[in-house]
Protein backbone atom coordinates (compact mmCIF):
# COMPACT_ATOMS: atom_id res chain seq x y z
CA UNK A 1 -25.00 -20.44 -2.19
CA UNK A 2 -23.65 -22.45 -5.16
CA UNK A 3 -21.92 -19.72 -6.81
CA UNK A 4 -19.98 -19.14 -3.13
CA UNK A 5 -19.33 -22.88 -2.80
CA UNK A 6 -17.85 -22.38 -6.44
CA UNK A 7 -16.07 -19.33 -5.41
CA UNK A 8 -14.53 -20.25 -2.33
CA UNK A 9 -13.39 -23.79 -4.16
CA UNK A 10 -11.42 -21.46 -7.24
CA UNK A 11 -10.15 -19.28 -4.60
CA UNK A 12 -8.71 -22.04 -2.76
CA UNK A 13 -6.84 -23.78 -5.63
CA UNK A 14 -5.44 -20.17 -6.24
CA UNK A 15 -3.51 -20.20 -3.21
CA UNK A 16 -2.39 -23.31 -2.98
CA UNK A 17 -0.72 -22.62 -6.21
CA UNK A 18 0.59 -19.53 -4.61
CA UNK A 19 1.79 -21.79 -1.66
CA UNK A 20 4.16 -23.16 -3.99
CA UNK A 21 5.51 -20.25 -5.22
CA UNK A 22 6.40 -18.79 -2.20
CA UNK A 23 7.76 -21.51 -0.99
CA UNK A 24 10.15 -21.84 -4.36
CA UNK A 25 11.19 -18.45 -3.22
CA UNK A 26 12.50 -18.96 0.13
CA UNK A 27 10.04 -16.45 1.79
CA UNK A 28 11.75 -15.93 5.49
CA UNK A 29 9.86 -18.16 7.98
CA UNK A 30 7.62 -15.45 9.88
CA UNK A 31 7.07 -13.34 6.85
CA UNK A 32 5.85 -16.88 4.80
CA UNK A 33 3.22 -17.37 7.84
CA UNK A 34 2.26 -13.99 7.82
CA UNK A 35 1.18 -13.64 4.21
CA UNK A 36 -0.12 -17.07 3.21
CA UNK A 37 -2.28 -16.67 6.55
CA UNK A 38 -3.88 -13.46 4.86
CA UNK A 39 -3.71 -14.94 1.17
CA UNK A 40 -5.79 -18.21 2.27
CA UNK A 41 -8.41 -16.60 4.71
CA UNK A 42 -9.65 -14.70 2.07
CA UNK A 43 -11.78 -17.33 0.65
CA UNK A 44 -15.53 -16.83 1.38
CA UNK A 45 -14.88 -14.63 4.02
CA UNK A 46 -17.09 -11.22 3.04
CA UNK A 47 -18.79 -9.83 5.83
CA UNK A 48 -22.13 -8.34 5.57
CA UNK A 49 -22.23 -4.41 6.76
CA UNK A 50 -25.88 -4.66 7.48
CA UNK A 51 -29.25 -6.74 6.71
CA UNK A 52 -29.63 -4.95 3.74
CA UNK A 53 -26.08 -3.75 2.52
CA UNK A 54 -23.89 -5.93 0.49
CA UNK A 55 -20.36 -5.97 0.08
CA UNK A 56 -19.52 -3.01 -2.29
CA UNK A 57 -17.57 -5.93 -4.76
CA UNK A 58 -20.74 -7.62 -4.98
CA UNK A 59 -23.24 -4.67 -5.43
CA UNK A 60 -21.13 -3.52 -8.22
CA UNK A 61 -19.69 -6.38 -9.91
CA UNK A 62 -22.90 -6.86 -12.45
CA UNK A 63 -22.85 -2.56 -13.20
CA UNK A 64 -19.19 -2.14 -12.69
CA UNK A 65 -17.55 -5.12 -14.39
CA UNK A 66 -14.86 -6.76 -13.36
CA UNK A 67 -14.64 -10.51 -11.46
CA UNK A 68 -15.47 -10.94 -7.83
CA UNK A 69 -12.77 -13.00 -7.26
CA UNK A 70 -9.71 -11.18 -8.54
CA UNK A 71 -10.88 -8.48 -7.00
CA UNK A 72 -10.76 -10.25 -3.58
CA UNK A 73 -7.17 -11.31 -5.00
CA UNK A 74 -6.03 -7.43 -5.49
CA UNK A 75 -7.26 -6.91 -2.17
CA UNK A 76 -5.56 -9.90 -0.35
CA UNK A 77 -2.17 -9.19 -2.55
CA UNK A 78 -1.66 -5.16 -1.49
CA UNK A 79 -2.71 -5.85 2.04
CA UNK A 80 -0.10 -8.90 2.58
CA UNK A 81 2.75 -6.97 1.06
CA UNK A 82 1.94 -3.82 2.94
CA UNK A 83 2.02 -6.02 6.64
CA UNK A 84 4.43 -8.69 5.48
CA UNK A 85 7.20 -6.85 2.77
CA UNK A 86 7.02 -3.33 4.50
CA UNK A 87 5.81 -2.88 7.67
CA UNK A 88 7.52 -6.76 8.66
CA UNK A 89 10.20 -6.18 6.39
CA UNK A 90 13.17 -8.18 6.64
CA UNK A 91 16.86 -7.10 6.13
CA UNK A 92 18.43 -10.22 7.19
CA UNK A 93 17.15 -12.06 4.33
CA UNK A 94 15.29 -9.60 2.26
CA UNK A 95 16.14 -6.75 -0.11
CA UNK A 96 14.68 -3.34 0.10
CA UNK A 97 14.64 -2.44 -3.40
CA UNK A 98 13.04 -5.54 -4.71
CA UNK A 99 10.45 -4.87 -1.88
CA UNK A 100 9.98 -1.60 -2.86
CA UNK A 101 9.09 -2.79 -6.24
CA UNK A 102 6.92 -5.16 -5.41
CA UNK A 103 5.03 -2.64 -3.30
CA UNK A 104 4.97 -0.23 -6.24
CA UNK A 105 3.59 -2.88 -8.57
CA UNK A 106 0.85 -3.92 -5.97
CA UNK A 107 0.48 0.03 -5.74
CA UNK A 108 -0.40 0.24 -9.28
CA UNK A 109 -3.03 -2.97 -8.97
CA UNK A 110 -4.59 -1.54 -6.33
CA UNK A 111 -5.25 1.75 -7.64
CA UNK A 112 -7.23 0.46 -10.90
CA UNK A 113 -9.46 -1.49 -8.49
CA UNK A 114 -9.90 1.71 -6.36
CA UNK A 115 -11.11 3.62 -9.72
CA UNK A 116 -13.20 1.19 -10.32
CA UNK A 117 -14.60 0.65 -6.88
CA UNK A 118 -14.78 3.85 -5.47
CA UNK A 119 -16.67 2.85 -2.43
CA UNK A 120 -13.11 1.03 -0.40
CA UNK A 121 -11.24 4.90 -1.07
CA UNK A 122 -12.38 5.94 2.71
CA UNK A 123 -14.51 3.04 4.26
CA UNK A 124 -12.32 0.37 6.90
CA UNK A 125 -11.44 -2.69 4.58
CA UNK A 126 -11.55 -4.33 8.29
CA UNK A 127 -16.09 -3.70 7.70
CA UNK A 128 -15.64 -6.05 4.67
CA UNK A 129 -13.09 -9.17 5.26
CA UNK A 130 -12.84 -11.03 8.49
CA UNK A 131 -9.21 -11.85 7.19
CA UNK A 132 -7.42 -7.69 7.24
CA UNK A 133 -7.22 -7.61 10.57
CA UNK A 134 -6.98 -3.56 11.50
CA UNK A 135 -9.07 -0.48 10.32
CA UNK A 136 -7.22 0.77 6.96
CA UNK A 137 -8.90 1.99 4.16
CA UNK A 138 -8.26 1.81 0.72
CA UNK A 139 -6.63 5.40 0.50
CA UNK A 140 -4.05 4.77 3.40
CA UNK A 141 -3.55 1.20 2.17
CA UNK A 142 -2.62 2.54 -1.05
CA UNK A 143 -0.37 5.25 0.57
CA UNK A 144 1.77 3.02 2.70
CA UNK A 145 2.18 0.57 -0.31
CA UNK A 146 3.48 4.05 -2.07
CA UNK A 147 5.97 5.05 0.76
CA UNK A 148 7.39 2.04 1.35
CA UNK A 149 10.82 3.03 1.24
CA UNK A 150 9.89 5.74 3.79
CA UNK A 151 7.89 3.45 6.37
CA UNK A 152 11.09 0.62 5.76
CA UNK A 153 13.76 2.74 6.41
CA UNK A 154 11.92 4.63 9.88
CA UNK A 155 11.60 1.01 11.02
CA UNK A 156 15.77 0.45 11.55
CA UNK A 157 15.98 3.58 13.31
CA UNK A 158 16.85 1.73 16.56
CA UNK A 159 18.57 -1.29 14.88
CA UNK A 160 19.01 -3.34 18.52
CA UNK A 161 15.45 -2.25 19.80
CA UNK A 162 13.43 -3.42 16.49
CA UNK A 163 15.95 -6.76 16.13
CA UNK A 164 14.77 -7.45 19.88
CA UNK A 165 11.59 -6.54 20.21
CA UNK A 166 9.76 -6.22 16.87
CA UNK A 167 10.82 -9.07 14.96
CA UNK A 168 10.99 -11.81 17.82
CA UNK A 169 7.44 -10.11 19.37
CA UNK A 170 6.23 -10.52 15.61
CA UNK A 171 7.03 -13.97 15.67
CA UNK A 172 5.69 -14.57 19.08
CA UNK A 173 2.36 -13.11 18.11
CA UNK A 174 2.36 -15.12 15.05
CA UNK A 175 2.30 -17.96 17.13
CA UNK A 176 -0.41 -16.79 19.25
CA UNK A 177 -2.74 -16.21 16.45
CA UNK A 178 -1.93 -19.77 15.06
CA UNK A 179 -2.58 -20.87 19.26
CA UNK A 180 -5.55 -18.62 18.70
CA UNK A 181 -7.24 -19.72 15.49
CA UNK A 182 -6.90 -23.58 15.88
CA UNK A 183 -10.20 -24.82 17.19
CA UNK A 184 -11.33 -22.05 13.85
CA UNK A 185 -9.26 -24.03 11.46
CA UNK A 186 -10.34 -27.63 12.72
CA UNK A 187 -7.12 -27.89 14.71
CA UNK A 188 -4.49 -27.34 11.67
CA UNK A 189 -1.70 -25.42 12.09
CA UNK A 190 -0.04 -23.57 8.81
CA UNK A 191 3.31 -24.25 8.39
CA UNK A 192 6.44 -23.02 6.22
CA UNK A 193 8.73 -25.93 6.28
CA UNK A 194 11.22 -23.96 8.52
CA UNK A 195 8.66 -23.77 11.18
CA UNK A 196 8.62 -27.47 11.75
CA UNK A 197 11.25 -27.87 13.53
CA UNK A 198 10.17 -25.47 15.95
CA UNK A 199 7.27 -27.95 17.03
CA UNK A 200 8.75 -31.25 15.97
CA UNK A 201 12.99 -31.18 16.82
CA UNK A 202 12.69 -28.01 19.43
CA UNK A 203 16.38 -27.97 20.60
CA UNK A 204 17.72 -27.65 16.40
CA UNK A 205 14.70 -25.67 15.41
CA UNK A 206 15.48 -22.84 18.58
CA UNK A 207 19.05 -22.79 17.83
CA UNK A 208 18.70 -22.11 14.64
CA UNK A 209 15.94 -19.25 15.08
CA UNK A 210 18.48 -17.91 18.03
CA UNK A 211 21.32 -17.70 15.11
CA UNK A 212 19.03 -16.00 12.63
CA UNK A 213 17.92 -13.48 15.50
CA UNK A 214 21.67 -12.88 16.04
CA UNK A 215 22.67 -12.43 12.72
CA UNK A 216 19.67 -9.80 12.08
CA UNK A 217 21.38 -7.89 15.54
CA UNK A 218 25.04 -8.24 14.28
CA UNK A 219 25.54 -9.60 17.79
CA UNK A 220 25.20 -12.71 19.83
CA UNK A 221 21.79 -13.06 21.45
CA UNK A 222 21.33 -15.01 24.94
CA UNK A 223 19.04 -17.90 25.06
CA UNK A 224 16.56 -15.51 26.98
CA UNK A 225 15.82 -14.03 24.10
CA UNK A 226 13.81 -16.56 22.25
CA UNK A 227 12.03 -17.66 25.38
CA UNK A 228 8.48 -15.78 25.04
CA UNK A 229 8.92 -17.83 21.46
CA UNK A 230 9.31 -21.43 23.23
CA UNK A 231 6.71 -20.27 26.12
CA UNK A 232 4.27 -19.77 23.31
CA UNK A 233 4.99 -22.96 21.22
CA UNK A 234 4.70 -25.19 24.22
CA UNK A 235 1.16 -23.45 24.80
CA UNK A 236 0.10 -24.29 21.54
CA UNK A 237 1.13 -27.96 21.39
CA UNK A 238 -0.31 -28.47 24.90
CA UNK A 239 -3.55 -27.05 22.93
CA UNK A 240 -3.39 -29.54 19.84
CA UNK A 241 -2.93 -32.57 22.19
CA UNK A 242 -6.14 -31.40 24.31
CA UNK A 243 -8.14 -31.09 20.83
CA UNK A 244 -6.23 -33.98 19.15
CA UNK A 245 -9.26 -36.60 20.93
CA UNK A 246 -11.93 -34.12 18.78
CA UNK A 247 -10.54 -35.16 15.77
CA UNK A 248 -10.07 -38.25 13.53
CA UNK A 249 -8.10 -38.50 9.99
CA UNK A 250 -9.96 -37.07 6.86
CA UNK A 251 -11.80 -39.85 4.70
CA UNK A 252 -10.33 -40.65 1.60
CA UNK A 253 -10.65 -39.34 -1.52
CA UNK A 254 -8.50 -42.01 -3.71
CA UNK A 255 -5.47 -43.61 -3.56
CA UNK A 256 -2.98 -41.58 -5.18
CA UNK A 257 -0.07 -42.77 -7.31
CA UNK A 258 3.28 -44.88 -6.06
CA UNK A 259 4.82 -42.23 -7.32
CA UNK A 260 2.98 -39.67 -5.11
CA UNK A 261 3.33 -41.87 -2.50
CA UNK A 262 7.32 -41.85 -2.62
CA UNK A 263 7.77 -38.19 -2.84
CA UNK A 264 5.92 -37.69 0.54
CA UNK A 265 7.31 -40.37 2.12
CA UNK A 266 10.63 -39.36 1.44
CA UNK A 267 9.62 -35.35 1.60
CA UNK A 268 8.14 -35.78 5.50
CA UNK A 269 11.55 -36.98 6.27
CA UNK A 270 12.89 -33.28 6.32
CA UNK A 271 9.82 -32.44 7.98
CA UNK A 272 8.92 -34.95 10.47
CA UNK A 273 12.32 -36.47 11.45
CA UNK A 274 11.82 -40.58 12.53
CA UNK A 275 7.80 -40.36 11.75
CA UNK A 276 6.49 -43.47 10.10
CA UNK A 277 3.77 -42.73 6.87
CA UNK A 278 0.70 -44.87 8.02
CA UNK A 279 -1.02 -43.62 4.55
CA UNK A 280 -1.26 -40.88 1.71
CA UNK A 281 -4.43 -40.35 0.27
CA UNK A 282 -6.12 -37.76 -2.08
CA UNK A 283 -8.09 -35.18 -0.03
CA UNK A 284 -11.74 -35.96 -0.46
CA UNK A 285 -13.90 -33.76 -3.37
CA UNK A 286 -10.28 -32.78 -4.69
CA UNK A 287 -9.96 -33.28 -8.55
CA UNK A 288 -7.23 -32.26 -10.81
CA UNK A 289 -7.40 -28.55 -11.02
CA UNK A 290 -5.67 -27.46 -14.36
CA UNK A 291 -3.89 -23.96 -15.48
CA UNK A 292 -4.08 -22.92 -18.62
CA UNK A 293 -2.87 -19.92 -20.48
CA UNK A 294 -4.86 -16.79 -22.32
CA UNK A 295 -4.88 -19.39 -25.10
CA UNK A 296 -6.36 -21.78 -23.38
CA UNK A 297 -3.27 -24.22 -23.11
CA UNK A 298 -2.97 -26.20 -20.05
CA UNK A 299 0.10 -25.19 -18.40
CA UNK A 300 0.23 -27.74 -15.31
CA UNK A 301 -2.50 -29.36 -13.14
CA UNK A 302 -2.20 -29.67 -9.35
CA UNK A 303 -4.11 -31.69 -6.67
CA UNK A 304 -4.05 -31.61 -3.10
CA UNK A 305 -3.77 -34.83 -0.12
CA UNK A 306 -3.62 -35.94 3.23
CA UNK A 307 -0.97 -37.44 4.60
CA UNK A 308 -1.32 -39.31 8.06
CA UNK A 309 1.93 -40.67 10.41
CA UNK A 310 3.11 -41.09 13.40
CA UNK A 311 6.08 -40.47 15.30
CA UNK A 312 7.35 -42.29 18.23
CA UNK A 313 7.23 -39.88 20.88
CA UNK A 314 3.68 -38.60 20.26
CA UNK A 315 0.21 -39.63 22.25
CA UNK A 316 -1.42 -38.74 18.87
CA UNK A 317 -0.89 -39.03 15.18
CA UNK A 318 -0.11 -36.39 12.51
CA UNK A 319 -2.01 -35.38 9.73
CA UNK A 320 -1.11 -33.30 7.13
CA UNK A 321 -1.83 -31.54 3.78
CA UNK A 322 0.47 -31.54 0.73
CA UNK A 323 0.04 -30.44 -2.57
CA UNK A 324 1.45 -32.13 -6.10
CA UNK A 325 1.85 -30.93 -9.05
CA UNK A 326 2.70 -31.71 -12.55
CA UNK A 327 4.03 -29.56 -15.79
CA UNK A 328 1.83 -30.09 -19.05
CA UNK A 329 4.16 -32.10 -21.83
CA UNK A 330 2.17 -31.48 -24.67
CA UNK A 331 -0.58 -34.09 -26.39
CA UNK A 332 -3.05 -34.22 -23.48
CA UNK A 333 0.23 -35.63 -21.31
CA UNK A 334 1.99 -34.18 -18.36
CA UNK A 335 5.22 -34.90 -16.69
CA UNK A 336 5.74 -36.46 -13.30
CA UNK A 337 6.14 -34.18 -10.46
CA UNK A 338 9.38 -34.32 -8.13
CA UNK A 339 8.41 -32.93 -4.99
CA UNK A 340 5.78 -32.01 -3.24
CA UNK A 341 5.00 -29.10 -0.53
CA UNK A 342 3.60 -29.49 2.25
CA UNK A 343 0.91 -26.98 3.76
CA UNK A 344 -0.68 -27.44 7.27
CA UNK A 345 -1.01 -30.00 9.92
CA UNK A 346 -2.69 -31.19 13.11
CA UNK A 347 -3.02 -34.03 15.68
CA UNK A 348 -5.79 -35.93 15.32
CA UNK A 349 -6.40 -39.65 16.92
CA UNK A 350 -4.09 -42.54 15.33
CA UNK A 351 -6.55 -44.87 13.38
């Protein structure tokens, strides 16, 4: 149970490292939710396949070699840039070749771990992680990451019927799952700071999601067309108010710095528009977690918080995660941050 607690902790730290890199890299909104949803539930999530059965990773990973949790992170990698870069790939703000590439490269990761864990060529990854959410196997995972030109160009066939129905639907059922998985996640939402404004400034944040819909048809789309979207973002802020009462702001885990303090104060104004910082704290049992490269030299060190507010025309106040980060400056030193990036949040009841 200890190594797991251990494991699930590294794992976590991983992606919220990750978190920042997509985010540097202007990851379109849906396709951003899409694959840090599938990067972060991979943390402790193994199933068991019987009483007595293991997870083939863990049977093998004293006799086969290898570590547990890059393994898991090959896994998570391939399947989020097989559902998110190729099967959800994006025209109007992606580009196919670099796609392609990136699905060859996860193509070639994926096929070492398949040699060396022969058990995932034919079984459903679905038996093994809670967090791939369809019955693939290793093989045909593999394959579509290796015809991804193929499976990206059959999907513009019918530019006007996949611009209207595939990715507005995808959004919607992003959405859902978010609706669906809230009382599962303790009543956070995850975010990509272009979602916000869908839930926070609705009439700016539809308008622009109606222009970048239009632009992806080459036409102008009527207002009709985004409203299964609004229909399912009022249902799931109806839902966070009802569980809001169930909740109350995290406990402290330290005061963090002024100069913390000032970059999400002045961050959450592009985020939360007129909302009032009430505190920033350091998420409890969160320490410095530092990178350092194959020589052992700490590259940066990162830390996440909790940020709490409230905004005037809310019952309930808003709580959310950030994460800050620093560069290593040599001699045991390391350079302020600038920013900071932002991750989920929830309403919980104002203190």
């Amino acid at each position: 149970m200890k190594q797991a607690i251990i494991l699930h902790r590294v794992i976590r730290n991983v992606f919220a490292m990750m978190f920042f890199l997509c985010a540097m890299l202007f990851i379109p909104h849906h396709a951003f939710g899409q694959l840090k949803k599938l990067k972060e539930k991979v943390s402790g999530t193994i199933k068991k396949t019987g009483e007595t059965v293991q997870n083939p990773i863990d049977a093998a990973k004293d006799t086969v070699g290898g570590n547990v949790g890059d393994d898991q992170q090959i896994l998570s990698d391939a399947y989020s840039c097989y559902v998110s870069e190729v099967e959800r790939f994006d025209r109007r703000s992606a580009n196919e070749d670099a796609a392609v590439q990136h699905a060859k490269e996860e193509a070639t990761k994926l096929n070492g771990f398949l040699k060396r864990r022969p058990q995932y060529h034919k079984e459903s990854l679905k038996h093994f992680y809670d967090w791939i959410d369809r019955d693939i196997t290793g093989d045909e995972l593999l394959n579509g990451l290796l015809n991804a030109r193929q499976i990206i160009d059959k999907g513009f066939v019918d530019e006007t019927t996949t611009t209207n129905s595939y990715f507005i639907q995808g959004d919607v059922d992003m959405w859902k799952r978010r609706t669906d998985n809230l009382e599962s996640n303790d009543g956070f939402v995850e975010m990509a700071k272009t979602d916000y404004p869908l839930l926070f400034n609705r009439a700016k944040g539809e308008a622009n999601l109606l222009d970048g819909y239009s632009k992806g048809a080459g036409k102008t789309l009527p207002a009709s067309a985004i409203k299964p979207m609004h229909d399912q973002i009022s249902e799931l802020l109806k839902k966070m108010a009802d569980l809001a009462p169930k909740y109350s702001p995290e406990p402290s885990g330290g005061a963090i710095e002024s100069n913390v303090q000032g970059l999400v104060k002045s961050g959450a104004a592009s985020y939360l528009p007129g909302a009032t910082l009430i505190h920033a704290v350091w998420s409890p049992n969160q320490s410095w977690l530092i990178d350092k490269n194959s020589l052992g030299v700490p590259i940066n060190r990162r830390r996440e918080g909790t940020a709490l507010y409230k905004m005037a025309n809310e019952k309930y106040c808003i709580e959310q995660h950030f994460f800050y980060l620093e560069n290593y400056a040599g001699n045991g030193n390391y350079t302020s941050g600038d920013d900071v990036q932002f991750a989920d949040v929830r309403f919980v009841k104002c203190q």
